[in-house]
Protein backbone atom coordinates (compact mmCIF):
# COMPACT_ATOMS: atom_id res chain seq x y z
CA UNK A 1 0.00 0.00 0.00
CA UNK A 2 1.63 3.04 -1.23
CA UNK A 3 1.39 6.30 1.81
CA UNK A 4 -1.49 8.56 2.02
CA UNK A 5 1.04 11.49 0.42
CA UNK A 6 1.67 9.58 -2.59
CA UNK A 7 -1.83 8.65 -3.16
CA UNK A 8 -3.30 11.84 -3.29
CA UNK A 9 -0.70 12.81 -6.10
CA UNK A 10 -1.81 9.44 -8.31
CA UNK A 11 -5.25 10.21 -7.79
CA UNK A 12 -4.92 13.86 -9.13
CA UNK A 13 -2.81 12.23 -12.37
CA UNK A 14 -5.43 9.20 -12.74
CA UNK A 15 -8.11 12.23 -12.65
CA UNK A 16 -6.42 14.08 -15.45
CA UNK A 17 -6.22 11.36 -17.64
CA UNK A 18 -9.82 10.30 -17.24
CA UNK A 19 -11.38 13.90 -17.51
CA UNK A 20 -9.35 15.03 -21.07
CA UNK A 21 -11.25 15.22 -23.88
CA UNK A 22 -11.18 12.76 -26.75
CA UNK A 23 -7.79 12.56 -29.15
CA UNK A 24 -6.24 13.82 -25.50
CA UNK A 25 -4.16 11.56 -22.75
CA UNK A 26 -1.58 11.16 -20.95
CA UNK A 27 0.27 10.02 -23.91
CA UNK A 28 0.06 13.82 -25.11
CA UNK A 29 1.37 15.16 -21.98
CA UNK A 30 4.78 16.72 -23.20
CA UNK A 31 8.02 14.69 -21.84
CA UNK A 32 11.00 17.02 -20.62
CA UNK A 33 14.24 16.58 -19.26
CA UNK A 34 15.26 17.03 -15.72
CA UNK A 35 18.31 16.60 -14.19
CA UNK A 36 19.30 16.76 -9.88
CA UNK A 37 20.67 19.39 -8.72
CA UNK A 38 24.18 19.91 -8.63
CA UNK A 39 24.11 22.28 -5.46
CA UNK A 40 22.76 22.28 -1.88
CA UNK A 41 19.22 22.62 -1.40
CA UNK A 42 17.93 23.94 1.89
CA UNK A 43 14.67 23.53 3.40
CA UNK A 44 13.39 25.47 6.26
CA UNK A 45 17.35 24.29 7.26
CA UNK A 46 16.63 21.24 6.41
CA UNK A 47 19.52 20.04 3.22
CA UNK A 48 18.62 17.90 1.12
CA UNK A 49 20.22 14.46 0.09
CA UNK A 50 19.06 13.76 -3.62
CA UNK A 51 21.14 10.75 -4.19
CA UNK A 52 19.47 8.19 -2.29
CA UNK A 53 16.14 9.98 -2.32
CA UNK A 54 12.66 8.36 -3.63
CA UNK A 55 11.53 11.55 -4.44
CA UNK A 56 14.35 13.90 -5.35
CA UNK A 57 14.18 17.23 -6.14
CA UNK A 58 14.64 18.31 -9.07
CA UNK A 59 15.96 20.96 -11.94
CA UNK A 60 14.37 21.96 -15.16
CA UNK A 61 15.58 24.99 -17.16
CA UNK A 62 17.75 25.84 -14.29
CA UNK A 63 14.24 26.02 -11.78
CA UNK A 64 14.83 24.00 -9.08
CA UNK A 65 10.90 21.71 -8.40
CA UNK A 66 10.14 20.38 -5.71
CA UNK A 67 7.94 17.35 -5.01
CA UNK A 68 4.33 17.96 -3.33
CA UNK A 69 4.60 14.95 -1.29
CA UNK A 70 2.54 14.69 1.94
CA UNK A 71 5.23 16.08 4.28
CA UNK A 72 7.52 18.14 1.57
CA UNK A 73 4.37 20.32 0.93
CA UNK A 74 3.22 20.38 4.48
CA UNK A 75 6.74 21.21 5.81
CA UNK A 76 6.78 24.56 3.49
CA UNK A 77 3.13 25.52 4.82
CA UNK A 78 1.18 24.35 1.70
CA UNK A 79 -1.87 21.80 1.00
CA UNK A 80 -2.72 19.96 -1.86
CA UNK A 81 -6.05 18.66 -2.96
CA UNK A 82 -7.44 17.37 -5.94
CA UNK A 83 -11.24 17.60 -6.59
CA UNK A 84 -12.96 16.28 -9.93
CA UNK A 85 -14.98 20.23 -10.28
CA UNK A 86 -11.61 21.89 -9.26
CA UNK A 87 -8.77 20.12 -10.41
CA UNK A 88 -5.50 20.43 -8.68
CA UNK A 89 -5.63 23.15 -5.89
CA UNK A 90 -2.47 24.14 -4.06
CA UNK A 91 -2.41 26.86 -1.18
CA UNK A 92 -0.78 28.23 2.07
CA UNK A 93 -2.45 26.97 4.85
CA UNK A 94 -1.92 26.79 8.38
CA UNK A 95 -0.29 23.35 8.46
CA UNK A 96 3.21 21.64 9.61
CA UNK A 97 5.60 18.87 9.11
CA UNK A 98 8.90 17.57 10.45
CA UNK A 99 11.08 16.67 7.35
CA UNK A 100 10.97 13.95 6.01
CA UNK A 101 14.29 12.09 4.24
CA UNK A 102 12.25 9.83 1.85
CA UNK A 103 15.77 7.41 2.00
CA UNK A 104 15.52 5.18 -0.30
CA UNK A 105 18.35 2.09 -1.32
CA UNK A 106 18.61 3.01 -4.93
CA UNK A 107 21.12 5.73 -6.07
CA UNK A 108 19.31 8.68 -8.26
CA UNK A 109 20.68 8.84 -11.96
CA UNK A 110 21.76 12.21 -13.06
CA UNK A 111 18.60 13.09 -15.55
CA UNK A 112 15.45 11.72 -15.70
CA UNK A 113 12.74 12.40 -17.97
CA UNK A 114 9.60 13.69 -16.47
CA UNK A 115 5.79 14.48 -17.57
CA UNK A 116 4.12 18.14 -18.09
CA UNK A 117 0.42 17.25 -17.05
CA UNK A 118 -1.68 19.53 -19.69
CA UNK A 119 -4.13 20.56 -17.30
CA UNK A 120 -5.36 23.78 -15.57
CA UNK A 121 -4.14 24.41 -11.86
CA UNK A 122 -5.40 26.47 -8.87
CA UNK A 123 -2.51 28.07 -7.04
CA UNK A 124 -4.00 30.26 -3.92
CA UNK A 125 -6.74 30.54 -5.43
CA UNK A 126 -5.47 31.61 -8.79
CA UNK A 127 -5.83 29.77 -12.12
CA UNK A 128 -2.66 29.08 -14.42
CA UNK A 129 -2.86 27.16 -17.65
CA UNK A 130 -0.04 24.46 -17.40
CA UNK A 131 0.59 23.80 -20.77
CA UNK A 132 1.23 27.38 -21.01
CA UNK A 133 3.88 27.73 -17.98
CA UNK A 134 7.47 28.58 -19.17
CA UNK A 135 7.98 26.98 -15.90
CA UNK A 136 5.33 24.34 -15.03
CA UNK A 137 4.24 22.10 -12.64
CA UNK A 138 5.96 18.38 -13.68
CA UNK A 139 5.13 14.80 -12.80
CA UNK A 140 7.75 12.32 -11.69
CA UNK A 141 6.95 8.89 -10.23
CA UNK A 142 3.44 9.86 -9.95
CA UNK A 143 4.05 12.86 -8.15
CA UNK A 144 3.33 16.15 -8.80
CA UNK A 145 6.44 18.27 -9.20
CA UNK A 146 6.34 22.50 -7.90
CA UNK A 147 8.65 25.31 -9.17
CA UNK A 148 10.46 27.42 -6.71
CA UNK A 149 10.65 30.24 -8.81
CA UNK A 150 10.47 34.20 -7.77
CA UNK A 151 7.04 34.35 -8.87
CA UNK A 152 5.60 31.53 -6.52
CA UNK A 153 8.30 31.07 -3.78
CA UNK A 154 8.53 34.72 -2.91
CA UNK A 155 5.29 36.90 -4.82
CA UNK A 156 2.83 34.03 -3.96
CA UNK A 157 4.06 32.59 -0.52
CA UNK A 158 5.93 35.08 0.70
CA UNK A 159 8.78 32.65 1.72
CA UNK A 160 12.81 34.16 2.05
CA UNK A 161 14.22 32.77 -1.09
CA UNK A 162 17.97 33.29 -1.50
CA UNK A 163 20.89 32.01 -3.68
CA UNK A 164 24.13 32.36 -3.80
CA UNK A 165 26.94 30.16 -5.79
CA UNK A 166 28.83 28.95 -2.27
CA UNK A 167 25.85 27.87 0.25
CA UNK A 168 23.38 27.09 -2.93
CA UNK A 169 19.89 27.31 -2.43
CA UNK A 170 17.80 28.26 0.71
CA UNK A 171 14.11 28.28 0.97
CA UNK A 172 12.35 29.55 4.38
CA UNK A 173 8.54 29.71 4.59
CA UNK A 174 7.11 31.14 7.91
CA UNK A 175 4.79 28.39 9.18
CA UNK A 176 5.51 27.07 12.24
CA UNK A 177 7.85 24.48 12.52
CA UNK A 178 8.76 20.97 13.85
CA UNK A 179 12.12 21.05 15.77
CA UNK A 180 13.43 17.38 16.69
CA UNK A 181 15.06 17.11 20.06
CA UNK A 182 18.17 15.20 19.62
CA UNK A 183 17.86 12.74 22.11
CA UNK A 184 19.62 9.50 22.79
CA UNK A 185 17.50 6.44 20.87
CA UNK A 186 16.17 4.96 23.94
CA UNK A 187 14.94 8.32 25.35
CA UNK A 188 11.52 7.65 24.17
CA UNK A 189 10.70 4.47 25.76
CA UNK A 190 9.89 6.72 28.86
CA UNK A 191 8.33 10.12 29.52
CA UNK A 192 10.21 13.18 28.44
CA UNK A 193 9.44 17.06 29.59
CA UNK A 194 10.44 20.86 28.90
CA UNK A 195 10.86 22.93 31.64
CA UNK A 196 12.26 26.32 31.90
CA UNK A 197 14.37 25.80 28.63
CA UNK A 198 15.51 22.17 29.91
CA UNK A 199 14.62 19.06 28.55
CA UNK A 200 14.43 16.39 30.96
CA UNK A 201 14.31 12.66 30.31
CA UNK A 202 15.23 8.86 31.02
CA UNK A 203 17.91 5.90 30.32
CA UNK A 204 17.77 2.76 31.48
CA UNK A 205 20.83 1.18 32.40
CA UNK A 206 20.68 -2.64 33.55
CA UNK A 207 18.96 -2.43 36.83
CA UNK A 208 18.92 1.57 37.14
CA UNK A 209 17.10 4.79 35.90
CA UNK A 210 19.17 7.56 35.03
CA UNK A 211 17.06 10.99 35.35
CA UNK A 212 18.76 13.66 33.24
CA UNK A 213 18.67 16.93 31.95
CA UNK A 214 20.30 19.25 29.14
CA UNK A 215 19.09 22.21 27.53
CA UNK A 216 16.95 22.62 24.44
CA UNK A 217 19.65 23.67 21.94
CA UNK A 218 22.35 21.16 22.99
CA UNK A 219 20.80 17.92 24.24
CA UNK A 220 24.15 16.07 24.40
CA UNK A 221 25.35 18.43 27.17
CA UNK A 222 23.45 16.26 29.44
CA UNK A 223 23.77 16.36 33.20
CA UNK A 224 22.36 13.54 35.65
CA UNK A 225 20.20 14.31 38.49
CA UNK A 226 19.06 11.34 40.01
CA UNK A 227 18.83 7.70 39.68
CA UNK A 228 17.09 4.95 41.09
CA UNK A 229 16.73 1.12 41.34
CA UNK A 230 14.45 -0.62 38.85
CA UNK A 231 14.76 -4.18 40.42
CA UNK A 232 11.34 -5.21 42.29
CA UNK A 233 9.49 -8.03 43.92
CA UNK A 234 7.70 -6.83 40.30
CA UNK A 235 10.11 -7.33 37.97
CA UNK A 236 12.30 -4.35 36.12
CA UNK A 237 9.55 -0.89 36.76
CA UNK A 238 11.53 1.21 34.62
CA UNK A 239 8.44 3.73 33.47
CA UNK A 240 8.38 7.29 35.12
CA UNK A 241 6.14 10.16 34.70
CA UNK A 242 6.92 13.82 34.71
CA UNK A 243 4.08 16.43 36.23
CA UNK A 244 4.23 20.05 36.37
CA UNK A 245 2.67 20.98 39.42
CA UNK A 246 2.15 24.77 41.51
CA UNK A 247 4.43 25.68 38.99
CA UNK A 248 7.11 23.15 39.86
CA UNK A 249 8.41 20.20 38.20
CA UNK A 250 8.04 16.82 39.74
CA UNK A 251 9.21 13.38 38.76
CA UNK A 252 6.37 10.36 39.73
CA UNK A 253 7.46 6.64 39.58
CA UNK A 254 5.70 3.41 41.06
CA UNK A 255 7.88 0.85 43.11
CA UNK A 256 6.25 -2.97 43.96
CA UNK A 257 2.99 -4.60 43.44
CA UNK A 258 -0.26 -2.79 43.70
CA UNK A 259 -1.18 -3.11 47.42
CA UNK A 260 2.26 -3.72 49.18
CA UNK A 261 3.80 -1.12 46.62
CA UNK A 262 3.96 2.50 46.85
CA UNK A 263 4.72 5.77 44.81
CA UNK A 264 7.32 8.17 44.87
CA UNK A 265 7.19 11.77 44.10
CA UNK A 266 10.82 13.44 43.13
CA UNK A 267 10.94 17.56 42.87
CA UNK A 268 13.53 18.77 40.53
CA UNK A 269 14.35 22.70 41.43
CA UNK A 270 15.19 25.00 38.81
CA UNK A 271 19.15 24.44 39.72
CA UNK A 272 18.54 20.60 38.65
CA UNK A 273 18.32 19.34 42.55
CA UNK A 274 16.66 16.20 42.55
CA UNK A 275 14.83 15.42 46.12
CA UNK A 276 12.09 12.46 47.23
CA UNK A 277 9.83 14.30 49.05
CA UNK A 278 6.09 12.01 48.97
CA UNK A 279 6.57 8.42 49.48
CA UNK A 280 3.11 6.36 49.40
CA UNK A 281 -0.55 6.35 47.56
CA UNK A 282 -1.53 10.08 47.90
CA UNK A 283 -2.00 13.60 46.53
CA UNK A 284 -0.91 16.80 47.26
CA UNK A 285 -1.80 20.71 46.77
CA UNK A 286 0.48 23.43 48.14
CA UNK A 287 -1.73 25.85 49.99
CA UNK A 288 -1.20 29.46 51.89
CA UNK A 289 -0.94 27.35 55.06
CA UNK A 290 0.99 24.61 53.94
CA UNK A 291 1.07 21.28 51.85
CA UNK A 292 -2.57 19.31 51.53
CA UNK A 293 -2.33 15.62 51.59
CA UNK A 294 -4.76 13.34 50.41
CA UNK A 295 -4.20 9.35 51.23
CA UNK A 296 -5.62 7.30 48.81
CA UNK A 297 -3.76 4.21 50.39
CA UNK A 298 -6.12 1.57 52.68
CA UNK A 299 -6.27 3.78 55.53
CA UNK A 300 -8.49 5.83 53.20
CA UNK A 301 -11.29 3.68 53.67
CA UNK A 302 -11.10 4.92 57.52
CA UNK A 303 -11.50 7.93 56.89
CA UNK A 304 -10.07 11.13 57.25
CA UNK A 305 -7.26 11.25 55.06
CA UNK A 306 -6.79 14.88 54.82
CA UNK A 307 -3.69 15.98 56.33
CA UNK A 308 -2.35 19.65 56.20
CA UNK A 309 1.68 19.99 56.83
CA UNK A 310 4.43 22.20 56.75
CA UNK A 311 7.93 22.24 55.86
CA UNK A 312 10.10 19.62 57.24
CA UNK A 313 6.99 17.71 58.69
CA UNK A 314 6.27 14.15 58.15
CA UNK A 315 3.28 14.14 55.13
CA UNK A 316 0.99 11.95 56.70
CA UNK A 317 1.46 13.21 60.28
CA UNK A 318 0.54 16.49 60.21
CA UNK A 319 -2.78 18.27 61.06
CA UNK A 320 -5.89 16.18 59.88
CA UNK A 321 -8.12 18.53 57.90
CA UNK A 322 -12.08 18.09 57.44
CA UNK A 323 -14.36 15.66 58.97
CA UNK A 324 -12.59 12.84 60.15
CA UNK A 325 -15.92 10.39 59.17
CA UNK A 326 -14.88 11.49 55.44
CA UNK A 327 -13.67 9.02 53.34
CA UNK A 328 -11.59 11.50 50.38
CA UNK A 329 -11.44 10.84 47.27
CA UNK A 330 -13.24 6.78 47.98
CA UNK A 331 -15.34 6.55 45.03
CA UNK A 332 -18.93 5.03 45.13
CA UNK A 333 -17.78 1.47 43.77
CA UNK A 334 -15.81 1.28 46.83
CA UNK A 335 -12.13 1.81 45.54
CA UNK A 336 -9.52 4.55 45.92
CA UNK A 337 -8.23 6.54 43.33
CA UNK A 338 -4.23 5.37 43.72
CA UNK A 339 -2.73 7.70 41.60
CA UNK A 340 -2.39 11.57 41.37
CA UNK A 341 -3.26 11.76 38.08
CA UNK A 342 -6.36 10.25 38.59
CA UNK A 343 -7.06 12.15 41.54
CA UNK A 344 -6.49 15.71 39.33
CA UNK A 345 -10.46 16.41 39.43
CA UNK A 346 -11.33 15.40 42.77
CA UNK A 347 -9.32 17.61 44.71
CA UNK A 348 -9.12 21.44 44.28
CA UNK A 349 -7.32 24.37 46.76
CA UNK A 350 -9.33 27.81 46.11
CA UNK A 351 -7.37 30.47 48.43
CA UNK A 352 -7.57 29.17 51.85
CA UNK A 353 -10.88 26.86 50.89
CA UNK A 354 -10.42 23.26 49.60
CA UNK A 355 -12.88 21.37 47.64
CA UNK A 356 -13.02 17.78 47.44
CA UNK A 357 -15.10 14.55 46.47
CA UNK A 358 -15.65 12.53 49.34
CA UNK A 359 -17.88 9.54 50.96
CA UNK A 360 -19.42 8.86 54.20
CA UNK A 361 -21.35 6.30 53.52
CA UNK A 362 -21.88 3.39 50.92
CA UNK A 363 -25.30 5.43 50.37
CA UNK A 364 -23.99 9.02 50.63
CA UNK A 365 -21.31 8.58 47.88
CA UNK A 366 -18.99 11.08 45.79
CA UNK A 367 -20.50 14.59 47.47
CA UNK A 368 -19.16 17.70 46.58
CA UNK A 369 -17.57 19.47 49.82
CA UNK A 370 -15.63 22.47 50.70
CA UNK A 371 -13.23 22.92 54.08
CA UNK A 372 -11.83 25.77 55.43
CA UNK A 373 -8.44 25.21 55.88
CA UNK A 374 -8.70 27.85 58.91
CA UNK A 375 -11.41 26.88 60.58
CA UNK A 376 -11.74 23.45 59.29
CA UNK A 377 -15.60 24.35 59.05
CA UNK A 378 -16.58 21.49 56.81
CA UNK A 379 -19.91 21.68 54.74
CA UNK A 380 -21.41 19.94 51.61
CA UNK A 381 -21.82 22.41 48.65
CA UNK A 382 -23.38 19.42 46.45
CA UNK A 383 -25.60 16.99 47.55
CA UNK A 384 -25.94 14.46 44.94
CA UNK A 385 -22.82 12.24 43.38
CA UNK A 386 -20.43 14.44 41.37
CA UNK A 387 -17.36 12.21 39.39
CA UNK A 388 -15.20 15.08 38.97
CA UNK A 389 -15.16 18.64 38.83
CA UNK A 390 -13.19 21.53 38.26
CA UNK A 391 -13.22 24.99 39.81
CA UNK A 392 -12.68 27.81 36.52
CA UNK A 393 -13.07 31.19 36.67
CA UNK A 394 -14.58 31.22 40.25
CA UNK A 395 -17.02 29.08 39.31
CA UNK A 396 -18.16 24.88 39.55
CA UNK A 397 -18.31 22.92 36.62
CA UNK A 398 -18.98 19.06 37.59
CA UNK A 399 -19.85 16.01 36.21
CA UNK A 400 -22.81 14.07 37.76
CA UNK A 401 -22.67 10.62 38.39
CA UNK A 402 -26.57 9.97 37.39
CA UNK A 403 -26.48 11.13 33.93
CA UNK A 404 -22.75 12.10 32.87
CA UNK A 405 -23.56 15.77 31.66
CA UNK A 406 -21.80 18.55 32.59
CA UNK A 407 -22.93 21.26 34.72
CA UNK A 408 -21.92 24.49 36.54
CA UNK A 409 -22.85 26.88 39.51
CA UNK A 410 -21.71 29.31 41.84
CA UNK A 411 -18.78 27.96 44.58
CA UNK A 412 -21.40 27.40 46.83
CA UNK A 413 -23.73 24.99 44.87
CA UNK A 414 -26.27 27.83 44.35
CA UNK A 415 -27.59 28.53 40.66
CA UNK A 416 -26.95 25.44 38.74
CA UNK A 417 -26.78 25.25 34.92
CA UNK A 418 -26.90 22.27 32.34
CA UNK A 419 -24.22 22.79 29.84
CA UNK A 420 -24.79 19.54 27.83
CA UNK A 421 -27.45 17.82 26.53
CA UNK A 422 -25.17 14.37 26.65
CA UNK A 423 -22.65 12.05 28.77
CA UNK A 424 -19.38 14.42 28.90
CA UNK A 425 -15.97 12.10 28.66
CA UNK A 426 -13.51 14.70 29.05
CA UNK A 427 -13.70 18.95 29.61
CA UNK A 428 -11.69 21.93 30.37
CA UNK A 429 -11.66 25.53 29.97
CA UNK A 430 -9.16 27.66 28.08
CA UNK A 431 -9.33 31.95 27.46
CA UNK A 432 -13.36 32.17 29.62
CA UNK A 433 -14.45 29.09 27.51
CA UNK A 434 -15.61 26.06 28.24
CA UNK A 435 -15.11 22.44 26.07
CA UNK A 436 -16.17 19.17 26.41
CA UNK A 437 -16.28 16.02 24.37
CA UNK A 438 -18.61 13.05 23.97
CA UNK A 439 -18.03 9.40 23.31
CA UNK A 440 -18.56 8.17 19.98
CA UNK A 441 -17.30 4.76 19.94
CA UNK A 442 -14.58 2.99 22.08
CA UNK A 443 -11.66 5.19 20.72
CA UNK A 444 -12.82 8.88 19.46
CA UNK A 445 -14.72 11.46 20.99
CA UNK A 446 -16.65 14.66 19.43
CA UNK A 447 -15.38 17.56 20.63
CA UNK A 448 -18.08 20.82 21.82
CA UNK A 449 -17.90 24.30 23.15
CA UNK A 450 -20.14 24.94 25.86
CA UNK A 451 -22.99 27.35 25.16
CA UNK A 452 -25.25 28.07 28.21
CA UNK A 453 -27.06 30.47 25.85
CA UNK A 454 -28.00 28.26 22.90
CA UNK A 455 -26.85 25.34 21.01
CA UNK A 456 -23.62 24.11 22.04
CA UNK A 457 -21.25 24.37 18.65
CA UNK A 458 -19.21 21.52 17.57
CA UNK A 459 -15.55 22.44 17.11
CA UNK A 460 -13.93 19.88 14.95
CA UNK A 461 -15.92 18.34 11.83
CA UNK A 462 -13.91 14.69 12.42
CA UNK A 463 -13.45 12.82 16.18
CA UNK A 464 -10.69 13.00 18.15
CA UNK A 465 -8.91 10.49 20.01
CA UNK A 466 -8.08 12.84 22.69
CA UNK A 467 -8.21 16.57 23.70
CA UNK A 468 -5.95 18.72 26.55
CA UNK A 469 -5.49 22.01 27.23
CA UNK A 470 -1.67 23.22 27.23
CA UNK A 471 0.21 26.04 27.37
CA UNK A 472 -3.26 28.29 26.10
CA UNK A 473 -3.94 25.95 23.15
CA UNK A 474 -6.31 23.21 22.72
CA UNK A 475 -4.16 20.47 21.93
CA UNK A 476 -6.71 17.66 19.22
CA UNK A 477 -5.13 14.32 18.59
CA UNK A 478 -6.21 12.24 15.55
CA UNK A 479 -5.88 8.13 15.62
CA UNK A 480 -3.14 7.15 13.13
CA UNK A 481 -5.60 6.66 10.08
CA UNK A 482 -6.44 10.03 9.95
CA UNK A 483 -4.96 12.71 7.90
CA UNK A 484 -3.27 14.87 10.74
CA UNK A 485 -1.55 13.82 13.86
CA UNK A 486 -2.48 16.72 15.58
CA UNK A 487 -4.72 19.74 15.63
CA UNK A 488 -3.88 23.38 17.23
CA UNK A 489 -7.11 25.38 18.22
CA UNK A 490 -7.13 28.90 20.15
CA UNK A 491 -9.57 29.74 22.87
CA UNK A 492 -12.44 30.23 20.62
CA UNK A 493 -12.01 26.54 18.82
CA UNK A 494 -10.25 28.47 15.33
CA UNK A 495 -7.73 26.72 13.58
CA UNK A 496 -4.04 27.17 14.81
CA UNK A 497 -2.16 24.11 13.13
CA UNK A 498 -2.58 21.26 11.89
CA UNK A 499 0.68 18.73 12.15
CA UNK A 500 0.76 15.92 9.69
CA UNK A 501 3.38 13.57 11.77
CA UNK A 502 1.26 10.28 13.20
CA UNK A 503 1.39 11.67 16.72
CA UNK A 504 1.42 8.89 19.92
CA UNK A 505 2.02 11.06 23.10
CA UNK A 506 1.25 15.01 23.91
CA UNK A 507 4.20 15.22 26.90
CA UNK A 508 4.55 17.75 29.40
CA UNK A 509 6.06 21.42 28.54
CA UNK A 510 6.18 24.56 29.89
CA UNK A 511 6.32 25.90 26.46
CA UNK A 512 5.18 25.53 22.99
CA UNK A 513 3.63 21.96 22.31
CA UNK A 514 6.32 18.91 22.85
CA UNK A 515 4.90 15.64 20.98
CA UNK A 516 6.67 11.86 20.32
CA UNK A 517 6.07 10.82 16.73
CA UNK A 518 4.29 7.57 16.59
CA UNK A 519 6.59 6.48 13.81
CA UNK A 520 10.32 6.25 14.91
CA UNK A 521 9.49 7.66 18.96
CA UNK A 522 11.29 10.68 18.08
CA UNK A 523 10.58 14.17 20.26
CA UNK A 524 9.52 16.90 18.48
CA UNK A 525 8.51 21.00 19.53
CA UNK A 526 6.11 23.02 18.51
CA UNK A 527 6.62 26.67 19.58
């Protein structure tokens, strides 16, 4: 099966033939001679290697083309789409690619012969008569061939074109760009961050973890800062997480079995000290009076596992906070959480207020409640089961356990608002607005902006696998069989970027959008 960016170029080829009139085919396409070029070609500094490539670029009357393959076109900002009414349209849109080699086993020859489709062309929305081009568009091993002349590269797109006899040829377009992280191979086996113009990540040697971290532009100047023991009672537990949290970066990993075991929670400081601090099944919010605990080990199912405690203090010793006949964060099937990142909508600190999920009873299950870390005045704000919530803008929004829709109301329960008319999977808020999604089947959700005042708007036309909010984007990735990887939106749901790379993790950044490429586990960065 030949790649979706090859297709789309046979298909526009295959169309030609089978739309030109009688006496005219493919056979009456003119034939020219191309040759590769002799000197270096740059890509949004990217060079080129011709020899070895499956799709070379190429030269015709001194013009060097270059091929509209599915990441060649992307990486310069362009899209390509073939419609039976239109034809062949090619324009700037707001679309990205890392490069892509195209390395193939057999050496180029010097000249080739290639084909000069007769047929009419929509360039940014402008129509140009092929057959007529002193420099047109070509065809070479079915695909479609563009010029990087003056009048396109720089009038049309607006791209810095320069030449010169020494350094060759340099093309820059101004979409936004894909920069790979040169990492070690093994890198992405485990979770990688940016932080603060760092990038942090993992080897595995033998037995041991090796936490490092170098900065952006140099990646081999790495630097350790901590290391650990893989070897359990489990086996080799070599995965790790990293979490940015109150503004801090903090390195999660899991030791032992799932009752005897425990997790461990490792702040890195700005400087690159490395420091256990949480040991244990729990979660944690810094406060104004100190750090919140939640334990969401076995003693949770006592109750009162609220703790409240200050530098230098044992976690889990500290003050207990709430009512002590409050199971936190037990959910009504009778389990704890286990993990912070499950925990992330169950638990929120709102000045010196915290609000929480918690139990009493196996009948008075998953209630919203607020404490006053003060006073430790405890009171129920929601009285019916809530399965997560978030507190935005000084407001509720919650999930209820009785019919999965989404609602919202004022911090003290008062003035409650139905914001979907279906079972929510995921939401979040970004710039005042509020999204959700809804299931569609087992793997892809359909992604909404919350309207209270009419009909909530779908966002994307297609389903998503899976939506977050980072760094003020909505961050929308696409399963592997879809056209994009990845989808940038702004605050109101408009189109930022599209990335064509297959797309397997979103990881965590401080900046710009940091992604692992399904296809060889590289790291890439969107800024």
């Amino acid at each position: 099966m030949r790649p979706k960016w090859v297709g789309y170029t046979i298909l526009f080829t295959l169309c030609m033939s089978l739309l030109a009139p009688a006496g005219h085919s493919r056979a009456a396409d003119a034939s020219v001679r191309v040759t590769l070029p002799d000197f270096t070609v740059n890509l949004n500094g990217h060079t080129v290697e011709n020899q070895y490539r499956e799709y070379p670029l190429l030269v015709y009357r001194d013009i060097t083309y270059v091929p509209m393959t599915w990441y060649d076109s992307r990486l310069l900002g362009l899209e390509a789409t073939w419609s039976p009414n239109d034809g062949l349209n090619i324009k700037q849109s707001r679309v990205a690619s890392s490069y892509a080699p195209y390395q193939s086993d057999r050496r180029n020859a010097a000249a080739y012969t290639a084909e000069v489709p007769a047929s009419a062309v929509t360039i940014n929305g402008k129509t140009i008569d092929n057959s007529k081009e002193e420099y047109p568009l070509l065809s070479f091993r079915d695909v479609t061939y563009f010029p990087l002349t003056w009048r396109f590269a720089h009038d049309e797109f607006g791209w810095d074109y320069r030449w010169d006899n020494r350094s060759g040829l340099s093309i820059l377009s101004h979409n936004p760009q894909l920069q790979t992280i040169g990492l070690p191979a093994d890198a992405g086996e485990n979770d990688v961050a940016l932080y603060k113009g760092y990038i942090y990540f993992v080897e595995t040697t033998g037995t041991t973890n090796h936490i490092y971290r170098a900065p952006l532009q140099q990646p081999s100047a790495k630097e350790e800062l901590y290391s650990y023991s893989i070897q359990t009672s489990q086996g080799l537990q070599k995965q790790v997480s990293f979490q940015i949290r109150d503004n801090a970066l903090w390195l999660t990993y899991h030791l032992g079995g799932g009752i005897m075991g425990h997790d461990e929670f490792v702040k890195i400081s700005d400087d690159g000290k490395a420091e256990l601090v949480h040991q244990g099944y729990l979660d944690f919010r810094e406060t104004p009076l100190g750090t919140l605990v939640m334990n969401l080990g076995a003693s949770a199912f006592e109750g009162g596992n609220l703790y409240l405690s200050q530098p230098g203090e044992e976690k889990t010793s500290g003050k207990r906070v709430g009512d002590a006949d409050l199971m936190y964060a037990v959910m009504s099937d009778g389990t704890s959480l286990g993990a912070p990142r499950d925990a992330a909508s169950l638990l929120a600190v709102h000045g010196e207020d915290v609000f929480v999920l918690a139990s009493r009873s196996s009948s008075d299950t998953n209630k919203l409640y607020k404490i006053n870390l003060k006073t430790n005045k405890t009171e129920k704000i929601i009285d019916f089961g809530v399965s997560r919530f978030w507190i935005i803008d000084n407001k509720l929004y919650y999930v209820k356990d009785e019919d999965g829709r989404l609602y919202s109301s004022a911090l003290d329960g008062t003035g409650e608002t139905s914001l979907s008319d279906h079972a929510v999977s995921w939401f979040d808020s970004i710039g005042g607005n509020v999204f959700y999604t809804i299931k569609k089947d087992a793997n892809r959700f359909e992604l909404y902006q919350a309207d209270p005042n009419g009909e909530d708007p779908r966002v994307w036309t297609t389903p998503v696998a899976g939506v977050q909010v980072l760094n003020d984007r909505l961050v929308c990735r696409f399963g592997e069989q879809e056209d994009y990887g990845i989808v940038l939106l702004d605050s109101s749901g408009r189109l930022l970027l599209s990335v064509a790379d297959p797309i397997s993790r979103v990881l965590t950044s401080d900046e710009g959008i940091l992604l692992q490429d399904s296809r060889d586990s590289s790291i890439e960065l969107i800024r």
